[in-house]
Each structure stands twice: as C-alpha cells, then as structure tokens.
Protein backbone atom coordinates (compact mmCIF):
# COMPACT_ATOMS: atom_id res chain seq x y z
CA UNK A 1 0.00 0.00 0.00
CA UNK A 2 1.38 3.45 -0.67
CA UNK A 3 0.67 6.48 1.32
CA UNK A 4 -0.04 9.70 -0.35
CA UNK A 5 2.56 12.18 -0.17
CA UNK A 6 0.38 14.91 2.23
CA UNK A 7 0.14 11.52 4.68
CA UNK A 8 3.73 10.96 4.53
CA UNK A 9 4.80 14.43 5.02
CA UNK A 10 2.00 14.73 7.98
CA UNK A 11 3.24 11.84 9.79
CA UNK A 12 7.11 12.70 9.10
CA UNK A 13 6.62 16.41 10.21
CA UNK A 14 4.73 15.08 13.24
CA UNK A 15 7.45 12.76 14.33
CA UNK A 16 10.20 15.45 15.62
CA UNK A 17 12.28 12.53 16.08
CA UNK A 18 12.67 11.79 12.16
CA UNK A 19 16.45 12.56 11.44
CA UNK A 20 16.05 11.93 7.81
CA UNK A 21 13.19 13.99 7.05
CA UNK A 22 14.24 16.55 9.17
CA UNK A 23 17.71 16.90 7.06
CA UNK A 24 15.74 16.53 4.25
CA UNK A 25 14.15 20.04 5.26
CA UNK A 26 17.40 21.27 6.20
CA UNK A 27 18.96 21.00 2.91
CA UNK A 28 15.54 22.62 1.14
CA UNK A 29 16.42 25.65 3.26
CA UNK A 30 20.02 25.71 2.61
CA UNK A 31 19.46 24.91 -0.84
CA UNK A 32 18.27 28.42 -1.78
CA UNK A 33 15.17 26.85 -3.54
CA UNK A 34 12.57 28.31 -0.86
CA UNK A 35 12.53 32.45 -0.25
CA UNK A 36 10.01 34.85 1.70
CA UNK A 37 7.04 33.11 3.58
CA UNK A 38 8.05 29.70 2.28
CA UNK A 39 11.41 30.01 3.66
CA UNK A 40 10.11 31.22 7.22
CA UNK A 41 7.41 28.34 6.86
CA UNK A 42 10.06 25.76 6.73
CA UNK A 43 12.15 27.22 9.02
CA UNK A 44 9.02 26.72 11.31
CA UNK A 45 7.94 22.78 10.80
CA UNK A 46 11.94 22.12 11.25
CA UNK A 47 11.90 23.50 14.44
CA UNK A 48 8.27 23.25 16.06
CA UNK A 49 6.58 20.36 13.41
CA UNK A 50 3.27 21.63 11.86
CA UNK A 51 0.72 20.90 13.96
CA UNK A 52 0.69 24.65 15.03
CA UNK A 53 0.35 26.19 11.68
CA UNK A 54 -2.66 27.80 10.61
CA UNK A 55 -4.44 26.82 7.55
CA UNK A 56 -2.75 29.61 5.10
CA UNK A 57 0.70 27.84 6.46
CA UNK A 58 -0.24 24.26 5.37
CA UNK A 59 -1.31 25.39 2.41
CA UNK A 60 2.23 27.46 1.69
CA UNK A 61 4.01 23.93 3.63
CA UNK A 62 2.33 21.08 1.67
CA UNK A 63 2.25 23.40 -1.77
CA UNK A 64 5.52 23.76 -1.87
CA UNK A 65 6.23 19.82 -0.76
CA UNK A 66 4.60 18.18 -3.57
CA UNK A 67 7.37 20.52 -5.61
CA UNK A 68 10.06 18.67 -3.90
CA UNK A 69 8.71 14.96 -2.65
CA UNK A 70 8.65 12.04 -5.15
CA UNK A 71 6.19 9.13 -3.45
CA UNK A 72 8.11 6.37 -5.57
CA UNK A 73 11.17 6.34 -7.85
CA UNK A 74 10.06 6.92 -11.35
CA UNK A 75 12.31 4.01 -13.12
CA UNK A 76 11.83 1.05 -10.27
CA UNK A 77 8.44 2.74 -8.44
CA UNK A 78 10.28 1.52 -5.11
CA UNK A 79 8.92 4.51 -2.07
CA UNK A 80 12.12 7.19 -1.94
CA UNK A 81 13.30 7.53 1.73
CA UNK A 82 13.53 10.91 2.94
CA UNK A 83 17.45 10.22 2.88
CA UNK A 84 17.16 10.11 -0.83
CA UNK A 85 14.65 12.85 -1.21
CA UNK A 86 16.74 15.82 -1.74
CA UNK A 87 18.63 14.35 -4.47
CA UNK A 88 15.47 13.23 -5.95
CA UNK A 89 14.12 16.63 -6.23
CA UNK A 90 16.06 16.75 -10.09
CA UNK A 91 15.84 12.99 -10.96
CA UNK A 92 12.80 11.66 -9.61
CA UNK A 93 14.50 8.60 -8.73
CA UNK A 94 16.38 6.69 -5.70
CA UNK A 95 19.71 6.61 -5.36
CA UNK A 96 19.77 3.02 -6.50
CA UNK A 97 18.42 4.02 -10.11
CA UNK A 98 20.37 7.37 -10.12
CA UNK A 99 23.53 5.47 -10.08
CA UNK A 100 22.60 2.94 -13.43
C-alpha cells in the first residue's frame, strides 16, 4: 500500500524525532530553492513540526512539498526515503536508479 505524499509528510513532520526527514528540510532551506514566507514556513515545521500552523501555512508547507517529494522512484516505483529525497528533487528517482 502506498501512502499519499500529504500523509507521509503529515506523519514525518509530526514525528520530531525523524532525522532523515528533518535533514531533508534542512537541505531545502540551505538549498536556496525556498525564499520569503516559504522560507520562514520551513524554518518553522523544522523547528516546532506543523501541527501549530494555521491553515494559510499548510497550504504554503504542503504546496511547496509536492514541488520537492517524489512518493516512488520513477524508473523502479520503489517509495524514496527521505534520505534520498533531496537528491530526488532533479531525478525523480532513488539513489539506487540514479547510479545505473
């Protein structure tokens, strides 16, 4: 069974204890690909999750996600971990397919 990408994100974001996705939103922010409210949304869920933003923040927060998050590699359809996201962002695929 696959899990949408907004249940993924809600459960990762949830779970301040998630290393992976949390680096995952660390390198978004370093990246330079996020700017005004975006950037200060992110900057937010890293620190404090999202279940305290208001409705105009999810709706910045899980926009700009489903920019960035691929549910399943696009050559094998494996689920990317959130280790794998970032690089993902340009190829669409895991690391395993990225390197054939």
């Amino acid at each position: 069974m696959t899990v949408s990408v907004r249940t993924r994100l809600e459960i990762a974001s949830g779970d301040r204890n998630d290393h992976e996705f949390a680096e995952f939103l660390t390198q978004l922010i370093k990246s330079g690909r996020l700017e005004g409210a975006g950037l200060g949304v992110f900057k937010f869920v890293l620190a404090q999750g999202d279940q305290s933003l208001t409705e105009p923040q999810k709706a910045i927060f899980y926009g700009l996600m489903n920019n960035f998050v691929h549910d399943k590699c696009d050559l094998c359809s494996q689920e990317i971990p959130w280790s794998e996201m970032y690089s993902a962002i340009d190829t669409g695929t895991c690391a395993a397919c990225a390197n054939l």
